[in-house]
Protein backbone atom coordinates (compact mmCIF):
# COMPACT_ATOMS: atom_id res chain seq x y z
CA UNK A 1 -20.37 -2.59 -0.17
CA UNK A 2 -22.08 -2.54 3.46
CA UNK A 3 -20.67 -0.92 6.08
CA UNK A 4 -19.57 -3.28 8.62
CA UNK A 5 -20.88 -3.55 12.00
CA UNK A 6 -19.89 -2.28 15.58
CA UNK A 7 -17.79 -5.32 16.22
CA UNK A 8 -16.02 -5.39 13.26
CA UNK A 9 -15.57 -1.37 13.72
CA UNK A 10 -13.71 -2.26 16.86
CA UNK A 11 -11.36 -4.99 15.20
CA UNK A 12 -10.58 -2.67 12.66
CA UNK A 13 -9.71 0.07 15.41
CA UNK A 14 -7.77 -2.07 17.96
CA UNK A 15 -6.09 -3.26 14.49
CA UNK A 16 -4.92 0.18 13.53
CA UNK A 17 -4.07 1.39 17.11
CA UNK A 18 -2.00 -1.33 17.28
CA UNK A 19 0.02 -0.82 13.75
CA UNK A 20 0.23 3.21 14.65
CA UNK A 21 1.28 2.29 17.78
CA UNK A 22 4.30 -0.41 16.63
CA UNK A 23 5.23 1.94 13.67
CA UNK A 24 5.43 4.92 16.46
CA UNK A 25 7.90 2.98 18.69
CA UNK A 26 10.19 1.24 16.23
CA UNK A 27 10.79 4.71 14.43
CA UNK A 28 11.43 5.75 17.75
CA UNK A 29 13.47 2.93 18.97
CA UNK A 30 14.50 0.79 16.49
CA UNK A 31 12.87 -2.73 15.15
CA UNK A 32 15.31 -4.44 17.28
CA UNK A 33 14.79 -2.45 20.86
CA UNK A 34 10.97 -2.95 20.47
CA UNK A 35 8.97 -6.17 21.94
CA UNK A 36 5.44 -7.24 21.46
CA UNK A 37 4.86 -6.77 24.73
CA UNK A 38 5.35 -3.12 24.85
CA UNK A 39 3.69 -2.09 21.63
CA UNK A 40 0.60 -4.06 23.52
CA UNK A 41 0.84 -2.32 26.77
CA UNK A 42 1.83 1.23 24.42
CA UNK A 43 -1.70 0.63 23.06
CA UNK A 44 -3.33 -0.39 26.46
CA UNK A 45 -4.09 -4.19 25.05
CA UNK A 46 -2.08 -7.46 26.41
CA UNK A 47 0.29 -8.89 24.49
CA UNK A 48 -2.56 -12.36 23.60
CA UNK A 49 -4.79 -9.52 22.31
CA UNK A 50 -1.60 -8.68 19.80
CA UNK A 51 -1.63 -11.79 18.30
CA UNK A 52 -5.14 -12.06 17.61
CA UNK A 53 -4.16 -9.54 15.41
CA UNK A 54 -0.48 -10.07 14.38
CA UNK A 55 1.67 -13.06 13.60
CA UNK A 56 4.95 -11.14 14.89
CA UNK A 57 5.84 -7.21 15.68
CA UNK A 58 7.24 -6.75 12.17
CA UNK A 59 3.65 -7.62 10.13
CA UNK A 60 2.13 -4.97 13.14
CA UNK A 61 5.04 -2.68 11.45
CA UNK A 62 3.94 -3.10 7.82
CA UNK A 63 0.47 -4.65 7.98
CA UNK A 64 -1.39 -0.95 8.43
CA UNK A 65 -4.98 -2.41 7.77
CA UNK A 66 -6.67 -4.96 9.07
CA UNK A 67 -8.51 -5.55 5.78
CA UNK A 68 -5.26 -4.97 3.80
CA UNK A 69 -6.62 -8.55 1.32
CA UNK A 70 -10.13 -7.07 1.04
CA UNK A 71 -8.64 -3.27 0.39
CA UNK A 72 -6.52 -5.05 -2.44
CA UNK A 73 -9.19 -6.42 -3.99
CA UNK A 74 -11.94 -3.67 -4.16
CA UNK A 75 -8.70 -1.69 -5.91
CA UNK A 76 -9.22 -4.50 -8.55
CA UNK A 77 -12.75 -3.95 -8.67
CA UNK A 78 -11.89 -0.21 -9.15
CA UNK A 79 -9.83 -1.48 -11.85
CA UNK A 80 -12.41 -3.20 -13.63
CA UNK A 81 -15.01 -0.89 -13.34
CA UNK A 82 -13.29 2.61 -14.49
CA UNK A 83 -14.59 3.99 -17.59
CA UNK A 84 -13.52 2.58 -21.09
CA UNK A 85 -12.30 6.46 -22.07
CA UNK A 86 -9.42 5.93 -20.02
CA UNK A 87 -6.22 4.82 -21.02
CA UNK A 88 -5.15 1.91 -18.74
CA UNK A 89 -2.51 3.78 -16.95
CA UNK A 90 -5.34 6.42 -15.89
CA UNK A 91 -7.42 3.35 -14.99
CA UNK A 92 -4.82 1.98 -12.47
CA UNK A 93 -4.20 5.33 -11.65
CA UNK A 94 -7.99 5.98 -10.33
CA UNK A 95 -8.04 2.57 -8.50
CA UNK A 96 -5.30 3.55 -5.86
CA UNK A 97 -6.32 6.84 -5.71
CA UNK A 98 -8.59 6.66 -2.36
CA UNK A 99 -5.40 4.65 -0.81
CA UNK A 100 -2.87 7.54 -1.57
CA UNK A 101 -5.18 10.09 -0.37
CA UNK A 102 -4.99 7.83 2.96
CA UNK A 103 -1.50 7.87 2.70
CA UNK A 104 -1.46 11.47 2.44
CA UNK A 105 -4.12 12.41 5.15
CA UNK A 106 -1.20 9.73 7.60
CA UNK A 107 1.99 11.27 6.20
CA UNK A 108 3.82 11.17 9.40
CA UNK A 109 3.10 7.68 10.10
CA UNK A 110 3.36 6.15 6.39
CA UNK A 111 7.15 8.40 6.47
CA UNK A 112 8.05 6.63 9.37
CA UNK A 113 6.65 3.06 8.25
CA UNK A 114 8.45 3.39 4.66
CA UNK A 115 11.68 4.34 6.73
CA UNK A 116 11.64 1.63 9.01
CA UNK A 117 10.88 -0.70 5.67
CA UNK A 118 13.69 0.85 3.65
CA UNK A 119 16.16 0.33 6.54
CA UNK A 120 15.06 -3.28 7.23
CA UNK A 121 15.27 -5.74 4.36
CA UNK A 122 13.16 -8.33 5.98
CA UNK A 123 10.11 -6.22 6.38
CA UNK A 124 10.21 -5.25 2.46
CA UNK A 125 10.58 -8.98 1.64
CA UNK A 126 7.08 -8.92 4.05
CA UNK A 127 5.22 -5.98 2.37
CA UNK A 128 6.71 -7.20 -1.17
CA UNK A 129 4.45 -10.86 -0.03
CA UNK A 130 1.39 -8.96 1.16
CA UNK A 131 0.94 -7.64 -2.36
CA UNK A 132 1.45 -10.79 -4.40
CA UNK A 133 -1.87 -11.88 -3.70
CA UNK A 134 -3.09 -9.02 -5.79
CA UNK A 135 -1.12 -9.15 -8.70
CA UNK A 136 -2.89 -11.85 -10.97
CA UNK A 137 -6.22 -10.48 -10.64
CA UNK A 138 -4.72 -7.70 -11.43
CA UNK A 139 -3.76 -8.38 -14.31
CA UNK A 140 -6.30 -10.37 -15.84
CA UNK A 141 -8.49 -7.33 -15.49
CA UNK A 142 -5.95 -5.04 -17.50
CA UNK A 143 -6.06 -7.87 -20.51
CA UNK A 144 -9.54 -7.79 -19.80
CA UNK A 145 -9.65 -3.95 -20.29
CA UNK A 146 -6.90 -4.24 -23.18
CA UNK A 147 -8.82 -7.15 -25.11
CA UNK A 148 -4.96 -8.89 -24.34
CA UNK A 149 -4.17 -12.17 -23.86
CA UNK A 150 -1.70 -12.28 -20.71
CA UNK A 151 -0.69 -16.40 -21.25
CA UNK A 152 0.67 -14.98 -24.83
CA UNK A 153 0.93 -11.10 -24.52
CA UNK A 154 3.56 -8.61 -22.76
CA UNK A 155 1.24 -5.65 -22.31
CA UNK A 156 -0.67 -6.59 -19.33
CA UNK A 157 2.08 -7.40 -17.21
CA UNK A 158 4.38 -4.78 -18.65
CA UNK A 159 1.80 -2.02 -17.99
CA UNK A 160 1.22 -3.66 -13.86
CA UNK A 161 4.84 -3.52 -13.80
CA UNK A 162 5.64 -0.11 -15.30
CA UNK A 163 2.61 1.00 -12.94
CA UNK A 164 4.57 -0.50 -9.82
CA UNK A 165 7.59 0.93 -10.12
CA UNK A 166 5.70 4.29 -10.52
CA UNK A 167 4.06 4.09 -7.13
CA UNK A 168 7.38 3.04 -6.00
CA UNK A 169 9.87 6.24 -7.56
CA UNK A 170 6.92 8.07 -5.95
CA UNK A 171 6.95 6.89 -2.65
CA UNK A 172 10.62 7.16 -2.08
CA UNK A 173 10.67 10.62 -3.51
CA UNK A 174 7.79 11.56 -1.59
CA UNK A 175 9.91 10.16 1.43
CA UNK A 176 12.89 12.20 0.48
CA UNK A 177 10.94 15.30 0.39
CA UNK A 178 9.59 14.35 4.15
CA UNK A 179 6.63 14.25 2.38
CA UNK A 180 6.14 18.27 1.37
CA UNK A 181 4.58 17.56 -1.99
CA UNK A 182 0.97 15.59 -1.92
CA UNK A 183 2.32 11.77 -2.65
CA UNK A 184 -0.97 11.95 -5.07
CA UNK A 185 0.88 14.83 -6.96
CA UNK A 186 3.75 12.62 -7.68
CA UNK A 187 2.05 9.84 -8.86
CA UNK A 188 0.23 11.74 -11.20
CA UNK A 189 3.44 13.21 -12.48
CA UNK A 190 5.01 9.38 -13.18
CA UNK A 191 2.05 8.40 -15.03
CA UNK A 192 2.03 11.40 -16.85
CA UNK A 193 5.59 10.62 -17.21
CA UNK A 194 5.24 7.25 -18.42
CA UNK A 195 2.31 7.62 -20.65
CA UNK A 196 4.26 10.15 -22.69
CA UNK A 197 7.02 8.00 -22.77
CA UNK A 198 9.38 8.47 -20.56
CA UNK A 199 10.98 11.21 -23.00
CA UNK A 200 14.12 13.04 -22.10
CA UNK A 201 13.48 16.06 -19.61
CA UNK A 202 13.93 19.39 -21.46
């Protein structure tokens, strides 16, 4: 994939100051004590500039990438290219992988964004949304990789599910733990988890 040019740099930076800087003042304020306009002057842009790259403050909240569509789909194409030796849980596994590395690398700010989430149900109806797009390409390339069928057949949809609520035991532990384990670390312990079953801990 090329590597896009100095304009598209910028959008991509204003983009991200912008999220940082919303996700920075809500934790500190609260969603409700927070206005467009200062998260615009906070990051030194006017408030017209905001909505060339936001609908509202709450997708500047949990929108942290400009390219969050493309992002989703070169994880697909991650998907369907990992090698055939591994299982399908290690094959979703290595397509996220760059993303919770990011994650990692911005723990303060993902531990305040997954806070602010948690504590507003609107914005995880939002972030829920901004993933849905994702989910049927998704899975055709697991029945693709399974040699499934996903119009007659559980697995694919089963394993995308199982897979999800992974990532999501992880994050909120990782959360709990104000992020002092690597979030990678725990998501390599729930698939590890769940591809030997889910047996009882001993």
């Amino acid at each position: 994939m090329p590597s896009p040019g100095l304009r598209e740099r910028k959008k991509l930076e204003t983009h991200r100051t912008l999220a940082t800087t919303a996700v920075r003042l809500v934790g500190e304020r609260g969603l409700d004590h927070v206005t467009v306009e200062d998260i615009a002057a906070e990051a030194g842009v006017s408030a017209r500039t905001f909505f060339n790259y936001f609908a509202s403050k709450e997708d500047s909240v949990v929108i942290a990438h400009a390219d969050h569509a493309e992002r989703s789909l070169r994880m697909v194409d991650r998907l369907a290219g990992a090698a055939p030796t591994l299982s399908t849980l290690e094959a979703l596994l290595a397509s996220v992988r760059e993303d919770l590395a990011e994650i990692d690398e911005n723990r303060d700010e993902w531990l305040t964004r997954i806070r602010i989430i948690k504590d507003n149900p609107g914005l995880t109806l939002r972030a829920m949304s901004l993933s849905s797009d994702a989910v049927e390409p998704t899975i055709a390339a697991i029945a693709k990789r399974s040699g499934t069928d996903p119009a007659k057949d559980l697995y694919p949809s089963l394993v995308l599910s199982a897979f999800g609520s992974a990532l999501n035991a992880s994050l909120m532990l990782w959360r709990e733990l104000g992020g002092s384990r690597p979030l990678l670390d725990l998501v390599d312990e729930a698939v590890a988890t769940l591809a030997a079953g889910l047996a009882d801990p001993h």
